[in-house]
C-alpha atoms as a PDB file:
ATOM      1  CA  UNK A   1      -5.593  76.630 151.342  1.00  0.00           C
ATOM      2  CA  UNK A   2      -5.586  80.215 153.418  1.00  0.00           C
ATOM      3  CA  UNK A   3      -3.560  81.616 150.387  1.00  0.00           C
ATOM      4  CA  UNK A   4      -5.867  80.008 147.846  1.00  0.00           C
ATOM      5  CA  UNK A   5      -9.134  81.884 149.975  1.00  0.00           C
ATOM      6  CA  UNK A   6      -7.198  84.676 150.372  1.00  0.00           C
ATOM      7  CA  UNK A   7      -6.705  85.131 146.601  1.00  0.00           C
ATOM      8  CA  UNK A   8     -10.571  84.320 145.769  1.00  0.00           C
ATOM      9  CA  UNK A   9     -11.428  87.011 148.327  1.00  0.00           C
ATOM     10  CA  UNK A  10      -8.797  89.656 146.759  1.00  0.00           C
ATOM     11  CA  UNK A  11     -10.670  88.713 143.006  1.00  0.00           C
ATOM     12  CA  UNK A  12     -14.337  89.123 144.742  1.00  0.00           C
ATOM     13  CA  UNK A  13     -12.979  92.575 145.975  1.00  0.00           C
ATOM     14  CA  UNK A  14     -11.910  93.250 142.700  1.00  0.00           C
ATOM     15  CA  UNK A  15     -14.943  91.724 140.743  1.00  0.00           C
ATOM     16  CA  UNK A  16     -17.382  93.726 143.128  1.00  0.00           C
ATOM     17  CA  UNK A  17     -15.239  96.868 142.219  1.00  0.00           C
ATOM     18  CA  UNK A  18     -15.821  96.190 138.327  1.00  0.00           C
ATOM     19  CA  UNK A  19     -19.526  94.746 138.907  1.00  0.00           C
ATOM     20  CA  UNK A  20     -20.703  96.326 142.098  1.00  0.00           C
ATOM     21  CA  UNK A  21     -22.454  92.867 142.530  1.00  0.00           C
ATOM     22  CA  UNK A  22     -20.987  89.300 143.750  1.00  0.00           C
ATOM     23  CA  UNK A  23     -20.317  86.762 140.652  1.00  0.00           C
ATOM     24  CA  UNK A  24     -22.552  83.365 140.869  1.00  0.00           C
ATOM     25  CA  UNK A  25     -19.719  81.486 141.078  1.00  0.00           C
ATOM     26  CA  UNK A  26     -15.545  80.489 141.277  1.00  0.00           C
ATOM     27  CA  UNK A  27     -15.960  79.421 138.294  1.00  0.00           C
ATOM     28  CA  UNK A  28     -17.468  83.300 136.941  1.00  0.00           C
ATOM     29  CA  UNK A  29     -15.023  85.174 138.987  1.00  0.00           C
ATOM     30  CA  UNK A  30     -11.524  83.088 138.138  1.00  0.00           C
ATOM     31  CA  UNK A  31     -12.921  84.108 134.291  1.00  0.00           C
ATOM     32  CA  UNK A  32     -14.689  87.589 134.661  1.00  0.00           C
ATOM     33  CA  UNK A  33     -11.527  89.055 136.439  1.00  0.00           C
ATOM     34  CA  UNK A  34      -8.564  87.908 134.669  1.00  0.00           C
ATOM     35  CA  UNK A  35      -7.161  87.182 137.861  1.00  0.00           C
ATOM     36  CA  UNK A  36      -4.919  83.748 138.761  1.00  0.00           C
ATOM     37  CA  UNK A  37      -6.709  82.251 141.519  1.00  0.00           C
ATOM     38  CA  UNK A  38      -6.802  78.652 142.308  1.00  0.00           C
ATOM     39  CA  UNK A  39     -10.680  77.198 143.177  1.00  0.00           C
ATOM     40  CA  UNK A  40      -9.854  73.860 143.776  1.00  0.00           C
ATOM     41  CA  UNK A  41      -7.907  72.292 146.498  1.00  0.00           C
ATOM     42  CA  UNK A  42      -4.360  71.627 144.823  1.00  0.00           C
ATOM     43  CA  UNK A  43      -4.379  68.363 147.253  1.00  0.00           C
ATOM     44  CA  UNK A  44      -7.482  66.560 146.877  1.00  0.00           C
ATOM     45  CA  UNK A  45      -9.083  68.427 143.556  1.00  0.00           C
ATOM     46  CA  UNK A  46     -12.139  69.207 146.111  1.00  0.00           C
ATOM     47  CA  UNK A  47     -13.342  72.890 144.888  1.00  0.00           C
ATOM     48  CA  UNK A  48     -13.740  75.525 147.321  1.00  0.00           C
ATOM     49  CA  UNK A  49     -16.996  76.549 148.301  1.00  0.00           C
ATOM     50  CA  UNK A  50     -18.044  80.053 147.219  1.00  0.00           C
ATOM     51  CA  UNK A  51     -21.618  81.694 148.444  1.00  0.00           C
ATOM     52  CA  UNK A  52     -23.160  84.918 148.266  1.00  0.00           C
ATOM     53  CA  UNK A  53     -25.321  86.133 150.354  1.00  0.00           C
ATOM     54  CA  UNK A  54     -27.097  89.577 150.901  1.00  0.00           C
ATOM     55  CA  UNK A  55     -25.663  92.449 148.716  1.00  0.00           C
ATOM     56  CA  UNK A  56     -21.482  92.633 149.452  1.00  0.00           C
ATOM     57  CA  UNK A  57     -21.301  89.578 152.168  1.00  0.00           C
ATOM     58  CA  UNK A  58     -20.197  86.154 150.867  1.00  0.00           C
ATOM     59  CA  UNK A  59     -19.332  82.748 152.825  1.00  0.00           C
ATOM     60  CA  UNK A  60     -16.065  80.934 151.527  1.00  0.00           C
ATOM     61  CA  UNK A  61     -15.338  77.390 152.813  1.00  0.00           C
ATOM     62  CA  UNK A  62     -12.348  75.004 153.009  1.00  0.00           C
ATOM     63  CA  UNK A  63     -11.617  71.691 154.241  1.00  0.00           C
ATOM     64  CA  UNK A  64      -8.639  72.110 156.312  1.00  0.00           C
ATOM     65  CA  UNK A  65      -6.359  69.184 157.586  1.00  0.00           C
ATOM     66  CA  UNK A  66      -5.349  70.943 160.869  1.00  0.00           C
ATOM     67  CA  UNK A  67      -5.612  73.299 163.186  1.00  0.00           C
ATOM     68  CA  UNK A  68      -4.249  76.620 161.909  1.00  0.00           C
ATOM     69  CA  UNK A  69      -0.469  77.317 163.469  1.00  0.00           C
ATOM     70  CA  UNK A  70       1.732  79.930 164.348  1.00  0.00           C
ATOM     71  CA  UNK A  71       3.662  79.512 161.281  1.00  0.00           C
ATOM     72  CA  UNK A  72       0.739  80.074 159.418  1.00  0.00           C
ATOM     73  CA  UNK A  73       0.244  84.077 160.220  1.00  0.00           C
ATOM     74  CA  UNK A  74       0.692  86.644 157.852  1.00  0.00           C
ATOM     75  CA  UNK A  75      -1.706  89.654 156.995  1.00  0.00           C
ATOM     76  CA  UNK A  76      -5.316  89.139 157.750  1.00  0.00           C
ATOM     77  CA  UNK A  77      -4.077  85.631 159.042  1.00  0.00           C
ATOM     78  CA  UNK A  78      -6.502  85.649 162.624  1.00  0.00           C
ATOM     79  CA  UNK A  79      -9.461  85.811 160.297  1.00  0.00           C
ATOM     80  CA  UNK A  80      -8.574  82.742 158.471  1.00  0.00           C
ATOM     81  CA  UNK A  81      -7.739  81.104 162.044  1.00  0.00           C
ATOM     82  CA  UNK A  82      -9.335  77.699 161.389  1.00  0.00           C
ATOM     83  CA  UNK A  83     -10.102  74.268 162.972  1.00  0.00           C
ATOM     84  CA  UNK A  84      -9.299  70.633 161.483  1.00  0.00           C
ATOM     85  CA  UNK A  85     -12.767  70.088 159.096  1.00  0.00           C
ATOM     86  CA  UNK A  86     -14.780  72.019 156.785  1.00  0.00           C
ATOM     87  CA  UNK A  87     -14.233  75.882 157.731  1.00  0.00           C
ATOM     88  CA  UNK A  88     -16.328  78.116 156.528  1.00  0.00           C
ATOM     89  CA  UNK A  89     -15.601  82.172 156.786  1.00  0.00           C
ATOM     90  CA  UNK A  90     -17.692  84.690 156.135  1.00  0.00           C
ATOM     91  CA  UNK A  91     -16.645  88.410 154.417  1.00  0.00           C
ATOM     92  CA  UNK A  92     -17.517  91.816 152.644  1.00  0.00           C
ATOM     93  CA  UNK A  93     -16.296  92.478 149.295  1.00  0.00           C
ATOM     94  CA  UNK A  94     -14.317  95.984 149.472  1.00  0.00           C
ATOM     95  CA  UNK A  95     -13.988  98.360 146.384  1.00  0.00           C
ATOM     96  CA  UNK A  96     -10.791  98.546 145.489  1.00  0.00           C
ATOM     97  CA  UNK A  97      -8.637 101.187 143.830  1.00  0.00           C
END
């Protein structure tokens, strides 16, 4: 699930970079960027929740299992630190080059 909101947040970046505005939707920015990102979970077919909010900030959110582990770092990994439950995490699209 962290890989799957980590990939939806590297197409926002991108998207925002193309649009310079936030799509409506996972369902606008898995077509509008081309990009292979997964907006469902692969487990329970529950979508991920996309949201934006005021000009570049956007709210993602999960249901997560567990607890977030050790095993479970890799880059930009203590942001998507998480609890058992719904999770929601909040970011800044980025232009990217």
């Amino acid at each position: 699930r962290v890989q799957d909101l980590s990939g939806i947040a590297r197409a926002a970046d991108v998207y925002w970079t193309r649009n310079m505005r936030l799509p409506a939707s996972l369902e606008t920015l898995q077509t509008e960027t081309g990009a292979n990102i997964t907006i469902a979970d692969p487990a329970t077919g529950t979508a991920y929740e996309f949201r934006p909010l005021e000009g570049e900030q956007y709210e993602l959110c999960a249901v997560f299992n567990g607890e977030s582990r050790d095993s479970d770092r890799g880059v930009d990994a203590g942001f998507w630190s998480h609890r058992a439950g719904r999770q929601c995490f909040q970011r800044a699209a980025e232009s990217v080059r």
